[in-house]
C-alpha atoms as a PDB file:
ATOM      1  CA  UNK A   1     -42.313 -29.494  60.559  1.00  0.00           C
ATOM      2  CA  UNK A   2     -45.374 -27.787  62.605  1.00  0.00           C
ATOM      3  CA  UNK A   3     -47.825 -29.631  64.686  1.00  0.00           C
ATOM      4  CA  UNK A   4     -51.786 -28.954  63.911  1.00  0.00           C
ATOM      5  CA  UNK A   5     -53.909 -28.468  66.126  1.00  0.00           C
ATOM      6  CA  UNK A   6     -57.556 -29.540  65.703  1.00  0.00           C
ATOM      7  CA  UNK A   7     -60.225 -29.041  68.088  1.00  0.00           C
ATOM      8  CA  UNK A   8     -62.402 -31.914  67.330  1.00  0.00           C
ATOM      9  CA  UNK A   9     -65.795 -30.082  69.528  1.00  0.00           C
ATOM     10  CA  UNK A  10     -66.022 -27.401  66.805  1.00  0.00           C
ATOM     11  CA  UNK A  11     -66.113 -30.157  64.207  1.00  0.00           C
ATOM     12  CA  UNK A  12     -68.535 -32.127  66.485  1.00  0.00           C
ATOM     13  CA  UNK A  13     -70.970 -29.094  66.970  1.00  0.00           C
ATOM     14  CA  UNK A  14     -71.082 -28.336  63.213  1.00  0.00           C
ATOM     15  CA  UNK A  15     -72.314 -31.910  62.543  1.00  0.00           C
ATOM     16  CA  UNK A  16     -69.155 -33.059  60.833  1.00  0.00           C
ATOM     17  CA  UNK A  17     -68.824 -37.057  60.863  1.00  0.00           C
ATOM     18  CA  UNK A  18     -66.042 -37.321  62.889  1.00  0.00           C
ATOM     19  CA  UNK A  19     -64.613 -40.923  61.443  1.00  0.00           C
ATOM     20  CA  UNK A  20     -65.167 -38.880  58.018  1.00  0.00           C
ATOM     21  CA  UNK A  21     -62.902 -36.129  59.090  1.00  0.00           C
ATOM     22  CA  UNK A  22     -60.279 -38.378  60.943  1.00  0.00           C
ATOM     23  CA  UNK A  23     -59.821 -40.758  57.272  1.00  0.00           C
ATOM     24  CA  UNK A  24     -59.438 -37.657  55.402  1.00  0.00           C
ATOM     25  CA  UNK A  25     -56.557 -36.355  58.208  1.00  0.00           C
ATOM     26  CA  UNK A  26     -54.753 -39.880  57.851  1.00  0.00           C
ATOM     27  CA  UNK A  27     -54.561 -39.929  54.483  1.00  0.00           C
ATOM     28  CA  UNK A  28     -53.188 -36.464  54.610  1.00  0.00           C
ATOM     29  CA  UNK A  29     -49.134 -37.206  53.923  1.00  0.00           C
ATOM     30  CA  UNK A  30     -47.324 -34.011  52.945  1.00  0.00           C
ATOM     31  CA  UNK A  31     -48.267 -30.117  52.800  1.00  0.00           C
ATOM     32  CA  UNK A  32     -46.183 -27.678  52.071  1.00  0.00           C
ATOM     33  CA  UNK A  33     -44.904 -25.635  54.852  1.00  0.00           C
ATOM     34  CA  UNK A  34     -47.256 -21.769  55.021  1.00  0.00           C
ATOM     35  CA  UNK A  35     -45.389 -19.158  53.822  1.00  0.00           C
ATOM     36  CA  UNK A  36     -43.155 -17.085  56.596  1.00  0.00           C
ATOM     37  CA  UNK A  37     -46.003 -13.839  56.526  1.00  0.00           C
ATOM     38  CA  UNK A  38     -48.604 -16.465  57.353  1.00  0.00           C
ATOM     39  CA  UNK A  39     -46.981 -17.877  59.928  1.00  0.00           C
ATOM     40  CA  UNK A  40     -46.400 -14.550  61.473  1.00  0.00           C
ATOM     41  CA  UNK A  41     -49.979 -13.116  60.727  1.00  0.00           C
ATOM     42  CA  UNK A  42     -51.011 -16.469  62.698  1.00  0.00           C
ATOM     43  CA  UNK A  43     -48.880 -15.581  65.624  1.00  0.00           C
ATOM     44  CA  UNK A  44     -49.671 -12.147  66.199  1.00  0.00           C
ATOM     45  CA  UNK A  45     -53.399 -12.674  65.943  1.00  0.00           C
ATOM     46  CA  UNK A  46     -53.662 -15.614  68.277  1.00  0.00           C
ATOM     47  CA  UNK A  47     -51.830 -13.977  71.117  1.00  0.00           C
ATOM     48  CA  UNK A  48     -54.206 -12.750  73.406  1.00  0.00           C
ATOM     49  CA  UNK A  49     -52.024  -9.763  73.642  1.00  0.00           C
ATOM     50  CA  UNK A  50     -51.920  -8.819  69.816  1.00  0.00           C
ATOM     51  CA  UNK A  51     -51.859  -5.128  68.649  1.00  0.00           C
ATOM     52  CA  UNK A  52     -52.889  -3.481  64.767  1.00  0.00           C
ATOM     53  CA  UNK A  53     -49.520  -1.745  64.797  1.00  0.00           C
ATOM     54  CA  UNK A  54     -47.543  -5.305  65.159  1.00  0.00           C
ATOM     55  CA  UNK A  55     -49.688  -6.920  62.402  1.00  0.00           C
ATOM     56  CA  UNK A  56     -49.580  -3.526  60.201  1.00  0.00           C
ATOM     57  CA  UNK A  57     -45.717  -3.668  60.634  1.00  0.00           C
ATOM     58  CA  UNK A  58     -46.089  -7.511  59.284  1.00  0.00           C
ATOM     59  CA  UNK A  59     -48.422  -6.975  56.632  1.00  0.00           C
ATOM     60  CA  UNK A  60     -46.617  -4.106  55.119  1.00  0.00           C
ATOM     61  CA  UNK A  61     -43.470  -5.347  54.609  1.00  0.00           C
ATOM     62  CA  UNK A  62     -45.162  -7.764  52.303  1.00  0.00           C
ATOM     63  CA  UNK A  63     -45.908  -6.441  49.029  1.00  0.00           C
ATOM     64  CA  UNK A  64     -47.860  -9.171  47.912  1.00  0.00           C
ATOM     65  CA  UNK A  65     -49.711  -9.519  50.910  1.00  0.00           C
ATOM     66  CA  UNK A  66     -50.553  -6.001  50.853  1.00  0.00           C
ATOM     67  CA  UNK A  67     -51.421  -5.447  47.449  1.00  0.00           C
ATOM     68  CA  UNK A  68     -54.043  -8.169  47.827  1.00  0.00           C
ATOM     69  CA  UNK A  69     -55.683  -6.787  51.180  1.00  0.00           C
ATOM     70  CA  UNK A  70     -55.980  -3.575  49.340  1.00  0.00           C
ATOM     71  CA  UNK A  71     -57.979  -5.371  46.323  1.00  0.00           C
ATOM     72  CA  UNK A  72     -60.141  -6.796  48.936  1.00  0.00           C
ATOM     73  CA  UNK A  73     -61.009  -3.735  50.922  1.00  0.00           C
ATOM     74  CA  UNK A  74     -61.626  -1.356  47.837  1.00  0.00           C
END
């Protein structure tokens, strides 16, 4: 299981109560695991080093994934 990551100064500077948003986290006991793509798509864009033709390579080889950018660019 993956570790999340929250960065509690984004939450702070958009006015969020932060007791609010730390109940709601600990009452939080299962989510499903993100699909494989996802995870991937996440990796490759939060690399500092991240290229179009890596992600395109990702992205295509996912025909659902694909068929819905497509809907959402047209």
């Amino acid at each position: 299981m993956g570790t999340v990551t929250i960065n509690m100064e984004e939450y702070q500077q958009a006015g969020i109560d932060m007791s609010v948003l730390k109940l709601v986290i600990s009452k939080i006991e299962d989510l499903p695991p993100l699909p494989l793509i996802v995870q991937k798509v996440l990796t490759l864009t939060q690399t500092e080093n991240a290229n179009t033709d890596e992600l395109t390579k990702v992205i295509s080889n996912n025909q659902a994934l694909t068929a819905k950018l497509l809907r959402v660019v047209n």
